[in-house]
PDB file of N, CA and C in Angstrom:
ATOM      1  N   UNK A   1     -10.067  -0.315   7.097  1.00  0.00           N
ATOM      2  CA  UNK A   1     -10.903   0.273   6.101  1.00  0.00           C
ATOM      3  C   UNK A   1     -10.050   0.948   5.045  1.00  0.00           C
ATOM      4  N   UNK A   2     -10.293   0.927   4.095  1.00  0.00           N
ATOM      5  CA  UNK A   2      -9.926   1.637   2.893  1.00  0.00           C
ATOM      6  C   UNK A   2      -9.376   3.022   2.712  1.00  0.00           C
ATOM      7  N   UNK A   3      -8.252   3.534   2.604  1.00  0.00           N
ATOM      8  CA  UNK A   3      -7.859   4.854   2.860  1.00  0.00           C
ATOM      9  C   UNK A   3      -7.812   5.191   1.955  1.00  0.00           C
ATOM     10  N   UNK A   4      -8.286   6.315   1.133  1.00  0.00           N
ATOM     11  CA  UNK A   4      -8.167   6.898  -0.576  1.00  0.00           C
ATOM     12  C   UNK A   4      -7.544   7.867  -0.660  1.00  0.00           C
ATOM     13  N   UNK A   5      -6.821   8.499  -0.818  1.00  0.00           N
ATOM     14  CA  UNK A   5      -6.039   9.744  -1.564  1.00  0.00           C
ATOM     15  C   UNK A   5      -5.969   9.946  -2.770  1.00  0.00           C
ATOM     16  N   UNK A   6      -5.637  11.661  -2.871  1.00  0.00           N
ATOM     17  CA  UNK A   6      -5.999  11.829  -4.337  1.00  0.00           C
ATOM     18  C   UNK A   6      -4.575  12.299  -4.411  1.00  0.00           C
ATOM     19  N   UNK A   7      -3.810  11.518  -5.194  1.00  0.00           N
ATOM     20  CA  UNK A   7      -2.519  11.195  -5.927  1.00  0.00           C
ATOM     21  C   UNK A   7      -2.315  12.614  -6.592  1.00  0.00           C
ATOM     22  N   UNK A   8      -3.446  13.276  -7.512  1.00  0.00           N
ATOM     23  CA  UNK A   8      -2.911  14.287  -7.882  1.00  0.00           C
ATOM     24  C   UNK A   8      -2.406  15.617  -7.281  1.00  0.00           C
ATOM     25  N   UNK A   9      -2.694  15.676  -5.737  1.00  0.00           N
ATOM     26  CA  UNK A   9      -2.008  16.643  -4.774  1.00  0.00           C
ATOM     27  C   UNK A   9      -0.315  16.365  -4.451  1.00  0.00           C
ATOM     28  N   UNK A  10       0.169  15.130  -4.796  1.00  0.00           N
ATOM     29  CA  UNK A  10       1.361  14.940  -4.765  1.00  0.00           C
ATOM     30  C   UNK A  10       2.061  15.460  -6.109  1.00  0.00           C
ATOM     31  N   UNK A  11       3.387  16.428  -5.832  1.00  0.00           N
ATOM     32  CA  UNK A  11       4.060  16.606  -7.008  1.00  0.00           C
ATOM     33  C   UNK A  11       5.400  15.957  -7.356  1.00  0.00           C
ATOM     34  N   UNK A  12       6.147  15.273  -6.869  1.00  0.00           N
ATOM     35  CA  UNK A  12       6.947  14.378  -6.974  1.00  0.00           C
ATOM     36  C   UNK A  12       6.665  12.811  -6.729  1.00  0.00           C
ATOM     37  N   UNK A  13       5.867  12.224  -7.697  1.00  0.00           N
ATOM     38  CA  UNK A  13       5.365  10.822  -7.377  1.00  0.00           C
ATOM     39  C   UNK A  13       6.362  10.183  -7.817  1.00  0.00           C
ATOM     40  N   UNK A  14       6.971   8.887  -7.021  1.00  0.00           N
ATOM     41  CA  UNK A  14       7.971   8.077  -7.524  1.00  0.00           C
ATOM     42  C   UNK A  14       7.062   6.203  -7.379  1.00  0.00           C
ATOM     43  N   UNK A  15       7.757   6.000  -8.112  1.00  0.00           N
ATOM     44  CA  UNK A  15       7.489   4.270  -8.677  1.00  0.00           C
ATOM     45  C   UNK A  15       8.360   3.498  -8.441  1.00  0.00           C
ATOM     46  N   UNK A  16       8.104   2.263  -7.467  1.00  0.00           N
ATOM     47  CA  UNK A  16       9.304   0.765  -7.417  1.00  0.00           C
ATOM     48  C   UNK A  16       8.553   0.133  -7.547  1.00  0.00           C
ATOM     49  N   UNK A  17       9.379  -0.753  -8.101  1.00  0.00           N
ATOM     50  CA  UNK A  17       8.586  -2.190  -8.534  1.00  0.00           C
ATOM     51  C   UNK A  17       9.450  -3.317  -7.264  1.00  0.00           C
ATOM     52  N   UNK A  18       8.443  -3.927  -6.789  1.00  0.00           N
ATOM     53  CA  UNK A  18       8.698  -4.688  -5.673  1.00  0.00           C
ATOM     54  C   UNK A  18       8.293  -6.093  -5.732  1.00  0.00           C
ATOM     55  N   UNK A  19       8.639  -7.508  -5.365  1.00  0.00           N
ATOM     56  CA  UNK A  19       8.537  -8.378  -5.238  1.00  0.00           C
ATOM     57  C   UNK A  19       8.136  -9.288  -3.706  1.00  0.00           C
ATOM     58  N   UNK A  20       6.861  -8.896  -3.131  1.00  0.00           N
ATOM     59  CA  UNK A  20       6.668  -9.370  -2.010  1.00  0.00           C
ATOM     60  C   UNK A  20       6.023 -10.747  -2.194  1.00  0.00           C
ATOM     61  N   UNK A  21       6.309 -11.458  -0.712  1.00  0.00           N
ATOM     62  CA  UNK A  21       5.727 -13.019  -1.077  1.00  0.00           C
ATOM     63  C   UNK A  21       4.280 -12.668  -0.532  1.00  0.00           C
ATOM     64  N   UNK A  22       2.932 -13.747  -1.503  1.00  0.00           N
ATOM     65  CA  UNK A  22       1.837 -13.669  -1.177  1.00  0.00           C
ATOM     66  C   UNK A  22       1.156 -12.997  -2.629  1.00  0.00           C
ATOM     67  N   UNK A  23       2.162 -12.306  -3.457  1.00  0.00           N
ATOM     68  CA  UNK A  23       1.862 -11.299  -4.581  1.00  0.00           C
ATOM     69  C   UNK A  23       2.197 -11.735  -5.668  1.00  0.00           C
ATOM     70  N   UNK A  24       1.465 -11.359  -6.348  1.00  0.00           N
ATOM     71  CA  UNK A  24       1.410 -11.678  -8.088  1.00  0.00           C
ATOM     72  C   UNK A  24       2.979 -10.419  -8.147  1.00  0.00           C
ATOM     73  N   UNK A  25       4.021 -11.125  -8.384  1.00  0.00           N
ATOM     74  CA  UNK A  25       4.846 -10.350  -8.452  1.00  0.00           C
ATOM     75  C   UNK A  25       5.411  -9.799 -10.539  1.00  0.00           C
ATOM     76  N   UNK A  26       6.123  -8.835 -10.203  1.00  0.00           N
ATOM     77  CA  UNK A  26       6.285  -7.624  -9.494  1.00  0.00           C
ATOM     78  C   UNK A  26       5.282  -6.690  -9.865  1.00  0.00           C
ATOM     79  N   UNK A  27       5.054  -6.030  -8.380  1.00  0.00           N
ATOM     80  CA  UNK A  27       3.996  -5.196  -8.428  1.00  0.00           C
ATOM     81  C   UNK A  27       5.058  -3.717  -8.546  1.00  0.00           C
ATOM     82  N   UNK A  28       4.187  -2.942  -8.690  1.00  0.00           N
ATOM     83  CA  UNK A  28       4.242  -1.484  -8.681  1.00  0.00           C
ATOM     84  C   UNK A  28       4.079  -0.596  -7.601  1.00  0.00           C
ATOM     85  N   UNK A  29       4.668   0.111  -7.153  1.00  0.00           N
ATOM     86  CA  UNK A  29       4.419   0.957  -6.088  1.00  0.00           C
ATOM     87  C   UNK A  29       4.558   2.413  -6.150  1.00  0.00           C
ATOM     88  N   UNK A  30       3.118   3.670  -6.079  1.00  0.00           N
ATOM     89  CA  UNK A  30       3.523   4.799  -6.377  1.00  0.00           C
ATOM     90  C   UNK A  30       3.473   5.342  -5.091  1.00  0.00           C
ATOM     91  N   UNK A  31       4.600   6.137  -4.726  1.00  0.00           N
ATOM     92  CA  UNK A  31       4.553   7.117  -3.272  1.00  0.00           C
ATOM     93  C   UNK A  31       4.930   8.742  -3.546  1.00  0.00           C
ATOM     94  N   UNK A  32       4.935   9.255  -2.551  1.00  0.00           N
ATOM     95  CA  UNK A  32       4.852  10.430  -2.401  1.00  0.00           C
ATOM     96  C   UNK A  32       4.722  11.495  -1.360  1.00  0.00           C
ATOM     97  N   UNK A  33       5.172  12.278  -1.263  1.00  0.00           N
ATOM     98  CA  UNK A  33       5.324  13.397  -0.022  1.00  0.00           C
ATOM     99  C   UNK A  33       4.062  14.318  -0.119  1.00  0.00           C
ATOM    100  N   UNK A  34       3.040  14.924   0.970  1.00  0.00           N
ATOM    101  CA  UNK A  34       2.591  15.684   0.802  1.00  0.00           C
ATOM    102  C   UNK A  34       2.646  16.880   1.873  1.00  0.00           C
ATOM    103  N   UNK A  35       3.827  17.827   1.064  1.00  0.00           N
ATOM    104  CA  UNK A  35       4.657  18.167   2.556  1.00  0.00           C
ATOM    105  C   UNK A  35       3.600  19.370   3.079  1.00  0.00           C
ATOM    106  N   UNK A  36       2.673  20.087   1.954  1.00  0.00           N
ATOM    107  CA  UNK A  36       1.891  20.912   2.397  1.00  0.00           C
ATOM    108  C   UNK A  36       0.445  20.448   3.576  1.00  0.00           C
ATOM    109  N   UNK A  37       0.198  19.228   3.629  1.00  0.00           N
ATOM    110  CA  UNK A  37      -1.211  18.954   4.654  1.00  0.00           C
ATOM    111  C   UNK A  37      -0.184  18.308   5.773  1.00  0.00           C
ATOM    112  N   UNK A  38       0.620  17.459   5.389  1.00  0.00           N
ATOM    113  CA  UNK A  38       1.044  16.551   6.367  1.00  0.00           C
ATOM    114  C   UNK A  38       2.767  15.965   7.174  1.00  0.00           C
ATOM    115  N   UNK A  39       3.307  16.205   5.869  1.00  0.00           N
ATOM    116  CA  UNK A  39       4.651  15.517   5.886  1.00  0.00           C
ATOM    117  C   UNK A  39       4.434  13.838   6.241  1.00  0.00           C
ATOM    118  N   UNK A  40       3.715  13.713   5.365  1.00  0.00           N
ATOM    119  CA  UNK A  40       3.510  11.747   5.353  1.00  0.00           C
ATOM    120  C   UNK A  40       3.674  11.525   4.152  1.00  0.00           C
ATOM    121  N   UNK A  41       4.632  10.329   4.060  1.00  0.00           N
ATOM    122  CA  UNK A  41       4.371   9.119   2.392  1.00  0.00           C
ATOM    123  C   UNK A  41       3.178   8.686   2.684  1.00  0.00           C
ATOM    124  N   UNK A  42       2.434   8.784   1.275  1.00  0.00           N
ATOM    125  CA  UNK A  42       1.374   8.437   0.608  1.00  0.00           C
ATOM    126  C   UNK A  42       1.581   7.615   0.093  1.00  0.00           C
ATOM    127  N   UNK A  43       1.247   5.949   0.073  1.00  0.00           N
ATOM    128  CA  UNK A  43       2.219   4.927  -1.359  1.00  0.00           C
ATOM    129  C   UNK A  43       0.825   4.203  -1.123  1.00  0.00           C
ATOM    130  N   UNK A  44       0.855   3.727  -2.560  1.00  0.00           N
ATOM    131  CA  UNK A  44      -0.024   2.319  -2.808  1.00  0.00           C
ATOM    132  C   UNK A  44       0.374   1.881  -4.043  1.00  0.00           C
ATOM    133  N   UNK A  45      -0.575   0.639  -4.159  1.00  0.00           N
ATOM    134  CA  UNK A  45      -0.087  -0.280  -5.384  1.00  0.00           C
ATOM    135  C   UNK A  45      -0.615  -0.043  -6.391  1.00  0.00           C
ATOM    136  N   UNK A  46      -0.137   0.538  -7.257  1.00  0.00           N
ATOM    137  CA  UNK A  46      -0.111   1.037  -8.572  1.00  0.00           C
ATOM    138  C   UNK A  46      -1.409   0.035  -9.310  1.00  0.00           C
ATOM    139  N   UNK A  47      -2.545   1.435  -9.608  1.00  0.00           N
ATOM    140  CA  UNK A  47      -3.616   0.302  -9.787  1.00  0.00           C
ATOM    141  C   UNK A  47      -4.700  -0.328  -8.984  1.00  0.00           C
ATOM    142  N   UNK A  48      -4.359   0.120  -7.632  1.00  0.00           N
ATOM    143  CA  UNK A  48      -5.721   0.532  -6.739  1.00  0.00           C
ATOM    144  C   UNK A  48      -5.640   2.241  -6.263  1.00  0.00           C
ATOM    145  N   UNK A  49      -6.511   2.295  -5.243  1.00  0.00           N
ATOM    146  CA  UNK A  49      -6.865   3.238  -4.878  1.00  0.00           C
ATOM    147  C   UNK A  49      -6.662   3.801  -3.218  1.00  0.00           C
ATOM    148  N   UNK A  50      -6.720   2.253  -2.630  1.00  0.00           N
ATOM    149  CA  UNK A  50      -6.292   2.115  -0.957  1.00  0.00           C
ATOM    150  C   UNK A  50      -4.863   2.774  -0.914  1.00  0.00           C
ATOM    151  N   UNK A  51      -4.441   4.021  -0.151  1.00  0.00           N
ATOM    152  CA  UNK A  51      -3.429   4.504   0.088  1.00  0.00           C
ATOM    153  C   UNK A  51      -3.063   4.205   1.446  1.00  0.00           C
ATOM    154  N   UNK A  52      -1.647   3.874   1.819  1.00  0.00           N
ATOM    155  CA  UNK A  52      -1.061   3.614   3.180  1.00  0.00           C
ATOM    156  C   UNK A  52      -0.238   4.584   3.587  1.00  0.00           C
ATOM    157  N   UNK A  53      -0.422   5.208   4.481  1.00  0.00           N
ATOM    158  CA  UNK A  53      -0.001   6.796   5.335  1.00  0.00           C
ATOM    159  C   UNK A  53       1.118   6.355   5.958  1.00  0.00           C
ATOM    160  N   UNK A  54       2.202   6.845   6.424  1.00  0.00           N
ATOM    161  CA  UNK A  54       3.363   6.998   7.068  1.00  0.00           C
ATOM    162  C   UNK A  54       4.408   8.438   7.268  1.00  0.00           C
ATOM    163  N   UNK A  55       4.128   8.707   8.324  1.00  0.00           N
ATOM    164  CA  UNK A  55       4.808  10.052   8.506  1.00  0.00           C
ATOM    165  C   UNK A  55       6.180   9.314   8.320  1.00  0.00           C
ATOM    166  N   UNK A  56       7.086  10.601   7.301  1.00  0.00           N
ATOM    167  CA  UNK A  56       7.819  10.943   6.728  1.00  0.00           C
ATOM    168  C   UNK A  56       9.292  10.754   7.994  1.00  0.00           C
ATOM    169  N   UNK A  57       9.136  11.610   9.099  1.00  0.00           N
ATOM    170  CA  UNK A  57      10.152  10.935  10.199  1.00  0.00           C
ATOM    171  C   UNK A  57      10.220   8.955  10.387  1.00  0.00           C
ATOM    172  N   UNK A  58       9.156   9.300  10.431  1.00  0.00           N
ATOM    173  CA  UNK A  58       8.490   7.119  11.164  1.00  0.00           C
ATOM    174  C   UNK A  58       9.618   6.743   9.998  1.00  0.00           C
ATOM    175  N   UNK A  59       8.696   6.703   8.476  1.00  0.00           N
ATOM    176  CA  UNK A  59       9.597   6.301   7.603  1.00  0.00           C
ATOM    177  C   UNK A  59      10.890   5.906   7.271  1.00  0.00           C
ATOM    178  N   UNK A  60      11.659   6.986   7.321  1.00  0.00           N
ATOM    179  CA  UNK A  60      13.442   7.351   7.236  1.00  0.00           C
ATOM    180  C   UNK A  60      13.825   6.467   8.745  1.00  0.00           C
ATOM    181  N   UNK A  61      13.274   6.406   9.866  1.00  0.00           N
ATOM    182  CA  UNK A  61      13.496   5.693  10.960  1.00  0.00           C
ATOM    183  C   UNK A  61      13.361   4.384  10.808  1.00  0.00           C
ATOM    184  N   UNK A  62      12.368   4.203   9.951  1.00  0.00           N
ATOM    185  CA  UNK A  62      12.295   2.471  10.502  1.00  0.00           C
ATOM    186  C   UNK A  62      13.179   2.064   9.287  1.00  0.00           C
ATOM    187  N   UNK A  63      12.808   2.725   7.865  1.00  0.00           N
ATOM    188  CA  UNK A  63      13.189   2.008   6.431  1.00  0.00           C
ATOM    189  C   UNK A  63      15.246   2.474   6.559  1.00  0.00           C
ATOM    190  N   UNK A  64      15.816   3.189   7.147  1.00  0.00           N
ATOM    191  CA  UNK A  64      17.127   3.661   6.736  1.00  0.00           C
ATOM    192  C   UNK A  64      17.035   3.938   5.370  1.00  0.00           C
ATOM    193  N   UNK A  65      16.101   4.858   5.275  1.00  0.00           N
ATOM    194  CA  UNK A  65      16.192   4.826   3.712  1.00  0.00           C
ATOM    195  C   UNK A  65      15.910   3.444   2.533  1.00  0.00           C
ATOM    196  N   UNK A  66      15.604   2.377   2.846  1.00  0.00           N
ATOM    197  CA  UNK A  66      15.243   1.336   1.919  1.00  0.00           C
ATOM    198  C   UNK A  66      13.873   1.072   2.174  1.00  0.00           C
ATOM    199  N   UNK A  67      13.472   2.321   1.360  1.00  0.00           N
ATOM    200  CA  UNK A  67      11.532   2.358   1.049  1.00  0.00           C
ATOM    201  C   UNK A  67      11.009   0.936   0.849  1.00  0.00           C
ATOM    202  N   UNK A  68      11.694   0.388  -0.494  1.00  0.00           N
ATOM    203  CA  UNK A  68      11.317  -1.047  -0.915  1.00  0.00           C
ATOM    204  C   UNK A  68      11.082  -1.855  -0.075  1.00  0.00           C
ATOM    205  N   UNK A  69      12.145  -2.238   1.134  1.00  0.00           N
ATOM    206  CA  UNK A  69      11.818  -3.072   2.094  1.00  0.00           C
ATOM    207  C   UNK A  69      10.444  -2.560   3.149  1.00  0.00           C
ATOM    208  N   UNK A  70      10.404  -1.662   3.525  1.00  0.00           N
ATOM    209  CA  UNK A  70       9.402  -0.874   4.034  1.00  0.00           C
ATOM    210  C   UNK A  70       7.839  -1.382   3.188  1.00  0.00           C
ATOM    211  N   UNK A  71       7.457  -1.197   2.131  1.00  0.00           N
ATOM    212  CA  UNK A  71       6.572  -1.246   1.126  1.00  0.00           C
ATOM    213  C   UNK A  71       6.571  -2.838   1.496  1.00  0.00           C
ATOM    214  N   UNK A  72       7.598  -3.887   0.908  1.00  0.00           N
ATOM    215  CA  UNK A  72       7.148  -5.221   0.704  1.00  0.00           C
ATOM    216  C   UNK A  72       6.675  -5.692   2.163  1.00  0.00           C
ATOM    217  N   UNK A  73       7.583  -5.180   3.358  1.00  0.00           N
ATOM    218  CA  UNK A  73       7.094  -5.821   4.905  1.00  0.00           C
ATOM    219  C   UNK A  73       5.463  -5.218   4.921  1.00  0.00           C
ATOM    220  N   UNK A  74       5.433  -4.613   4.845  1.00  0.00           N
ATOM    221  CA  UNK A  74       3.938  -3.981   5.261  1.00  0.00           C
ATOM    222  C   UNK A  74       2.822  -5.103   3.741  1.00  0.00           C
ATOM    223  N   UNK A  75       2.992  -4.925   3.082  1.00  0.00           N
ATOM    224  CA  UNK A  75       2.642  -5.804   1.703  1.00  0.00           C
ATOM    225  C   UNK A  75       2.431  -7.258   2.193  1.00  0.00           C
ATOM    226  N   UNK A  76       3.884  -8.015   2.203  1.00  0.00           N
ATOM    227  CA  UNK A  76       3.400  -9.343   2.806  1.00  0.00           C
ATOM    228  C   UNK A  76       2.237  -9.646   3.896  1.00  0.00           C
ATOM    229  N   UNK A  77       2.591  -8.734   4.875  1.00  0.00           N
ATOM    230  CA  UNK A  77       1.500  -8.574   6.082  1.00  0.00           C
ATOM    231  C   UNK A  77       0.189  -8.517   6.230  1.00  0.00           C
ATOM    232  N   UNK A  78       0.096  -7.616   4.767  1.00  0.00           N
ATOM    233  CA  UNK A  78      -1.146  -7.196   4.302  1.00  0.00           C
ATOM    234  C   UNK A  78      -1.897  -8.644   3.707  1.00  0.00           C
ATOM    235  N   UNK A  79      -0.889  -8.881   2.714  1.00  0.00           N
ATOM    236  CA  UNK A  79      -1.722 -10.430   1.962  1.00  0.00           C
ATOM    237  C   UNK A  79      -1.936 -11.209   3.185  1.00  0.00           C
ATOM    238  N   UNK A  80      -1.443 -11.933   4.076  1.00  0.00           N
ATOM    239  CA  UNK A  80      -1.911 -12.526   5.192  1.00  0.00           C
ATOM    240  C   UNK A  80      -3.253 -12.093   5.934  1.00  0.00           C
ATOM    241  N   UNK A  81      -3.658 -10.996   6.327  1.00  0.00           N
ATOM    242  CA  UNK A  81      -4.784 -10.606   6.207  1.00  0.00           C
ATOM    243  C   UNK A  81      -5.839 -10.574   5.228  1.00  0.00           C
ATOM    244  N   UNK A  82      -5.514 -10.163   4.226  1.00  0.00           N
ATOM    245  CA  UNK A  82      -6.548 -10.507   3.292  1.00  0.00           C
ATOM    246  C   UNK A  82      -7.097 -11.700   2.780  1.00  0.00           C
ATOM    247  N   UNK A  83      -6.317 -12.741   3.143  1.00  0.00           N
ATOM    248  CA  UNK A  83      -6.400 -14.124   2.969  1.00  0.00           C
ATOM    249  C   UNK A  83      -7.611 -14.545   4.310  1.00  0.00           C
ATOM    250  N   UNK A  84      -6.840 -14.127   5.148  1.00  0.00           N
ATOM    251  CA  UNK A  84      -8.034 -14.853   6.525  1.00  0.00           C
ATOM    252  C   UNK A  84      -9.155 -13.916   5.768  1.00  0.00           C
ATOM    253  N   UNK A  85      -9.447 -12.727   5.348  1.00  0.00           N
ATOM    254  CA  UNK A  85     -11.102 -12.149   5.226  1.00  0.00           C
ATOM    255  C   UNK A  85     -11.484 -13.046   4.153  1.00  0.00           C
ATOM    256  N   UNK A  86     -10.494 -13.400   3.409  1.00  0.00           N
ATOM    257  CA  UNK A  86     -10.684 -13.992   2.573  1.00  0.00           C
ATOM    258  C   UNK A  86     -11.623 -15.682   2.733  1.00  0.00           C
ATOM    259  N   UNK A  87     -11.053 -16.227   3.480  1.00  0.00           N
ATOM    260  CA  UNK A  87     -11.541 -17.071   4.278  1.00  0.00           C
ATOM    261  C   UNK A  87     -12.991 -17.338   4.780  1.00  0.00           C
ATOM    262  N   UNK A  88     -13.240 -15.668   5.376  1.00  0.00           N
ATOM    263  CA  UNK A  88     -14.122 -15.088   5.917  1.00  0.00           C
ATOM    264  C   UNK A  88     -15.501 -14.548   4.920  1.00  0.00           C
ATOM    265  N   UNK A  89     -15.093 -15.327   3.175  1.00  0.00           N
ATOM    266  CA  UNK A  89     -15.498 -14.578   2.529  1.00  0.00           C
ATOM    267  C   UNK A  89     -15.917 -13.525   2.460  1.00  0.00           C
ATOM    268  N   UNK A  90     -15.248 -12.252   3.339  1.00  0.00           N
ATOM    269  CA  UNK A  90     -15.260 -10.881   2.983  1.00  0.00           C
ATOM    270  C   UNK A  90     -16.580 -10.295   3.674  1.00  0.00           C
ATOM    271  N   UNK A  91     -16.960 -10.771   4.808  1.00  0.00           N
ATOM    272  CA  UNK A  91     -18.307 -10.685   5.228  1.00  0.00           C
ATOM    273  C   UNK A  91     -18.431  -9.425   5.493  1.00  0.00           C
ATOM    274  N   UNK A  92     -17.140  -8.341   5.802  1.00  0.00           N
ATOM    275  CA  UNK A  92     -17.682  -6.783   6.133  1.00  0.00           C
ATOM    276  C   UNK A  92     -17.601  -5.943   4.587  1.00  0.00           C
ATOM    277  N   UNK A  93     -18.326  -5.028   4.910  1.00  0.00           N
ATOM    278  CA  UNK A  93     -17.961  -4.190   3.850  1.00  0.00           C
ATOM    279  C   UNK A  93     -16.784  -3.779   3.152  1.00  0.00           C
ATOM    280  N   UNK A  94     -16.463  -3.160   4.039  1.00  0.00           N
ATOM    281  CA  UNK A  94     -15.143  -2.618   3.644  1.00  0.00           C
ATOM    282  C   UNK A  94     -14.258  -3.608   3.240  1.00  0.00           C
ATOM    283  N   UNK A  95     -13.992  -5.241   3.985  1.00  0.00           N
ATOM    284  CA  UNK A  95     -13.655  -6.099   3.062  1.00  0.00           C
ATOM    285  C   UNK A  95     -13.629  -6.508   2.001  1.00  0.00           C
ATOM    286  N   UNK A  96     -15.074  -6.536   1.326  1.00  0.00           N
ATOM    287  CA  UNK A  96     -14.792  -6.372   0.387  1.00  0.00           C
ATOM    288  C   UNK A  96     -14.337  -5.467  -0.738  1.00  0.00           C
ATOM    289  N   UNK A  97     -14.270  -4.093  -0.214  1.00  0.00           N
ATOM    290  CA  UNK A  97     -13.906  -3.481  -1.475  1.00  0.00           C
ATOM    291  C   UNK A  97     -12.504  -3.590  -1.275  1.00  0.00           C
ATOM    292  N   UNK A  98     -11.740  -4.248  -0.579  1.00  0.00           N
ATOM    293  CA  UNK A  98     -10.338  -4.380  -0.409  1.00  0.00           C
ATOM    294  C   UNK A  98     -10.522  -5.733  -1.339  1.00  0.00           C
ATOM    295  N   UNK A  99     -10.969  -6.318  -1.503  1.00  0.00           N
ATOM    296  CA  UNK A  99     -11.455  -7.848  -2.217  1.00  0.00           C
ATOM    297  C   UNK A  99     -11.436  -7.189  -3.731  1.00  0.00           C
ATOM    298  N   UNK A 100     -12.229  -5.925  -3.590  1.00  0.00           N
ATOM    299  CA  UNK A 100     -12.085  -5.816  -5.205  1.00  0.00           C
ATOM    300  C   UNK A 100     -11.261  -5.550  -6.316  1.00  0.00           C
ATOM    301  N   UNK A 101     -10.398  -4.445  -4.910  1.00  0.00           N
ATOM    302  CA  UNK A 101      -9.021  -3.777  -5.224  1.00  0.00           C
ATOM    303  C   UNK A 101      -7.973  -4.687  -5.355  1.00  0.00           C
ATOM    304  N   UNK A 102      -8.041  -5.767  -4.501  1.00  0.00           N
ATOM    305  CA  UNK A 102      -6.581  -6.539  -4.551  1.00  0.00           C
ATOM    306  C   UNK A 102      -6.934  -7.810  -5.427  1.00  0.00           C
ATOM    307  N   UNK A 103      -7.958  -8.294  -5.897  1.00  0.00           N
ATOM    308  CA  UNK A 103      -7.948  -9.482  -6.423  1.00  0.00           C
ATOM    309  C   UNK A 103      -7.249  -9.990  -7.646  1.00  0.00           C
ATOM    310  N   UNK A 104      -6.746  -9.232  -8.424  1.00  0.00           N
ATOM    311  CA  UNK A 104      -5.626  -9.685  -9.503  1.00  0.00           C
ATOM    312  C   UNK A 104      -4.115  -9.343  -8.839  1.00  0.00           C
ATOM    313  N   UNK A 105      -4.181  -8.527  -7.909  1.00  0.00           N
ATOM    314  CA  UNK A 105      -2.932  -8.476  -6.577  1.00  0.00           C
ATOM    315  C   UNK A 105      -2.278  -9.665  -5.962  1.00  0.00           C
ATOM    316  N   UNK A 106      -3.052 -10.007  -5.326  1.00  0.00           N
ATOM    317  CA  UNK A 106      -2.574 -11.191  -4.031  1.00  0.00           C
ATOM    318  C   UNK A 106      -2.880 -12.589  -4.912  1.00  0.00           C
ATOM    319  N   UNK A 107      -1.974 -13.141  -4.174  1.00  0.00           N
ATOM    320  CA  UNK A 107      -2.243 -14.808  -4.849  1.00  0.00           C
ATOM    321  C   UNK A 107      -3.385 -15.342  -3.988  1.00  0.00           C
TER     322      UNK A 107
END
């Protein structure tokens, strides 16, 4: 389901532009720390609204520091899914508003 955050509680928002396969490339990616509720990156694709959560330890552990790769693995993964709902023509709800968000997104 659709996770929303409001971007403007983050005060250091940063931007990469990333090239994942499955994607109208290069996309945009805004993230961010919100060290006061949580200590999790906040990132999504510049231009929706669906935010993807990752505590801030997890992060630095799995990425060694290379966010980008982090962002595009989870990204590719993502278009593969959206393709089978896709398939599925989007029969749940919440599918589709992921349908609405990503459709100039994903190939």
């Amino acid at each position: 389901m659709p996770n929303n955050y409001d971007f403007s509680k983050l005060e250091n928002i940063k931007e990469s532009k990333i090239n994942p396969k499955g994607w109208i490339s290069p996309i945009s990616i805004e993230y961010g720390v919100d060290f006061v509720l949580s200590s999790d990156y906040y990132w999504r694709v510049k231009g929706t609204k669906h935010t993807f959560v990752i505590p801030v330890s997890r992060m630095d552990y799995i990425s060694s520091g290379d966010y980008e790769k982090h962002f595009r693995e989870v990204l590719e993964k993502f278009a593969e899914e959206y393709k089978g709902w896709e398939r599925e023509e989007f029969n749940i709800p919440w599918q589709r508003e992921y349908a609405e968000q990503y459709r100039n997104f994903i190939l």
